[in-house]
Protein backbone atom coordinates (compact mmCIF):
# COMPACT_ATOMS: atom_id res chain seq x y z
CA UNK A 1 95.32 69.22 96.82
CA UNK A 2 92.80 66.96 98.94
CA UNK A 3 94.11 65.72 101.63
CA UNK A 4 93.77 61.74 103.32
CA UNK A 5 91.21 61.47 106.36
CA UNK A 6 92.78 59.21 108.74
CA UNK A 7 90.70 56.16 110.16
CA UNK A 8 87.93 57.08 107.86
CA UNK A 9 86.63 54.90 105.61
CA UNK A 10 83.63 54.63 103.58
CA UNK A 11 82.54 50.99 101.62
CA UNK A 12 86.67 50.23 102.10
CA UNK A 13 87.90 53.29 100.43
CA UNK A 14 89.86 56.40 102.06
CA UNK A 15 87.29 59.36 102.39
CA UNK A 16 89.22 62.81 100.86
CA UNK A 17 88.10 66.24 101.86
CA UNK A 18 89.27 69.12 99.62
CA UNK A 19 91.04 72.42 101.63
CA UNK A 20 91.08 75.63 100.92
CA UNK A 21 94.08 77.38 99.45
CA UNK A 22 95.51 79.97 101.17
CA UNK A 23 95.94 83.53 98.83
CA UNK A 24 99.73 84.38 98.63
CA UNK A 25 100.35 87.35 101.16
CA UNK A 26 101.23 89.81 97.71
CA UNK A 27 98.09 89.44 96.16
CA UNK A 28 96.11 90.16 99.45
CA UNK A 29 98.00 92.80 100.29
CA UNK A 30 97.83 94.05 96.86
CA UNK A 31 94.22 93.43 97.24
CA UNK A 32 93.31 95.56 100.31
CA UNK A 33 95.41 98.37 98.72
CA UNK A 34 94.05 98.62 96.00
CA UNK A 35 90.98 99.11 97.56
CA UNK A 36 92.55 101.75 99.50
CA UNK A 37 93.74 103.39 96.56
CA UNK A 38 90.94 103.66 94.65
CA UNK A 39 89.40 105.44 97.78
CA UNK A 40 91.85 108.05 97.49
CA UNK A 41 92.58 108.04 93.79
CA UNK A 42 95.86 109.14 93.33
CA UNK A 43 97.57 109.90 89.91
CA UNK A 44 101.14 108.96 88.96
CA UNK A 45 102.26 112.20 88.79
CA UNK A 46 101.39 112.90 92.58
CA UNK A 47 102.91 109.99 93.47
CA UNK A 48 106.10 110.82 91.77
CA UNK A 49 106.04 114.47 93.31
CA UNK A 50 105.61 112.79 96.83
CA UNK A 51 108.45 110.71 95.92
CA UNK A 52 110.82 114.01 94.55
CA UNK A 53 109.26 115.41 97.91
CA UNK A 54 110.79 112.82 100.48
CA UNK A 55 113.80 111.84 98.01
CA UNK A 56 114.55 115.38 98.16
CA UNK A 57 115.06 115.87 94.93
CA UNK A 58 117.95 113.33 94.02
CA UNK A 59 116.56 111.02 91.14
CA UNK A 60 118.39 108.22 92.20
CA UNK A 61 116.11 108.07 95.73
CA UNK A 62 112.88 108.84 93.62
CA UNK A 63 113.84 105.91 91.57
CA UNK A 64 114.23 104.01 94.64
CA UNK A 65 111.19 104.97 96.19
CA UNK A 66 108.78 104.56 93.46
CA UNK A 67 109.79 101.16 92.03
CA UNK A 68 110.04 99.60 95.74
CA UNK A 69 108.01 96.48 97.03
CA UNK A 70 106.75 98.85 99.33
CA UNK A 71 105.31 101.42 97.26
CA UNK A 72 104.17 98.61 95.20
CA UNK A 73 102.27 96.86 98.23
CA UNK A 74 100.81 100.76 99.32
CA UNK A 75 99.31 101.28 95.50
CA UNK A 76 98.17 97.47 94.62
CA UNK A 77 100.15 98.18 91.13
CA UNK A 78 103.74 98.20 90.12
CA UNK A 79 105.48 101.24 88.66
CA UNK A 80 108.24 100.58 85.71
CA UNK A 81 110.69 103.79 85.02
CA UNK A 82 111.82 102.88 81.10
CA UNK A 83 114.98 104.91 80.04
């Protein structure tokens, strides 16, 4: 969206300058994570045995855990439980 220049004018026209968008804080946080994450290259199934691990074993807290905004922030990808 370019936005107006005020008291600028060039041959009686309104000079426009073009900003720069902003990224949406998800994606960039995604973004550093992921890079994070790759570093360390986890697999699903240790993530899921960390999560039994501090759940402590209730299903209902590992379900809680892994689909969470947070966990999804930490890995840069979401995690969908089907069943």
């Amino acid at each position: 969206m370019a936005k107006r220049t005020a008291g600028k004018t060039k041959g009686g026209t309104v000079v426009r300058r073009q900003g720069r968008r902003v990224m949406p804080a998800l994606r960039r946080t995604a973004k550093r994570a992921r890079v994070a994450a790759q570093k360390a290259q986890l697999t699903v199934g240790e993530v899921i045995a960390a999560a039994f691990d501090t759940a402590g074993g209730e299903m209902s807290g590992v379900l809680e855990l892994v689909t969470s905004p947070q966990m999804t922030r930490a890995l840069g990808r979401r995690i969908v439980v089907v069943g």
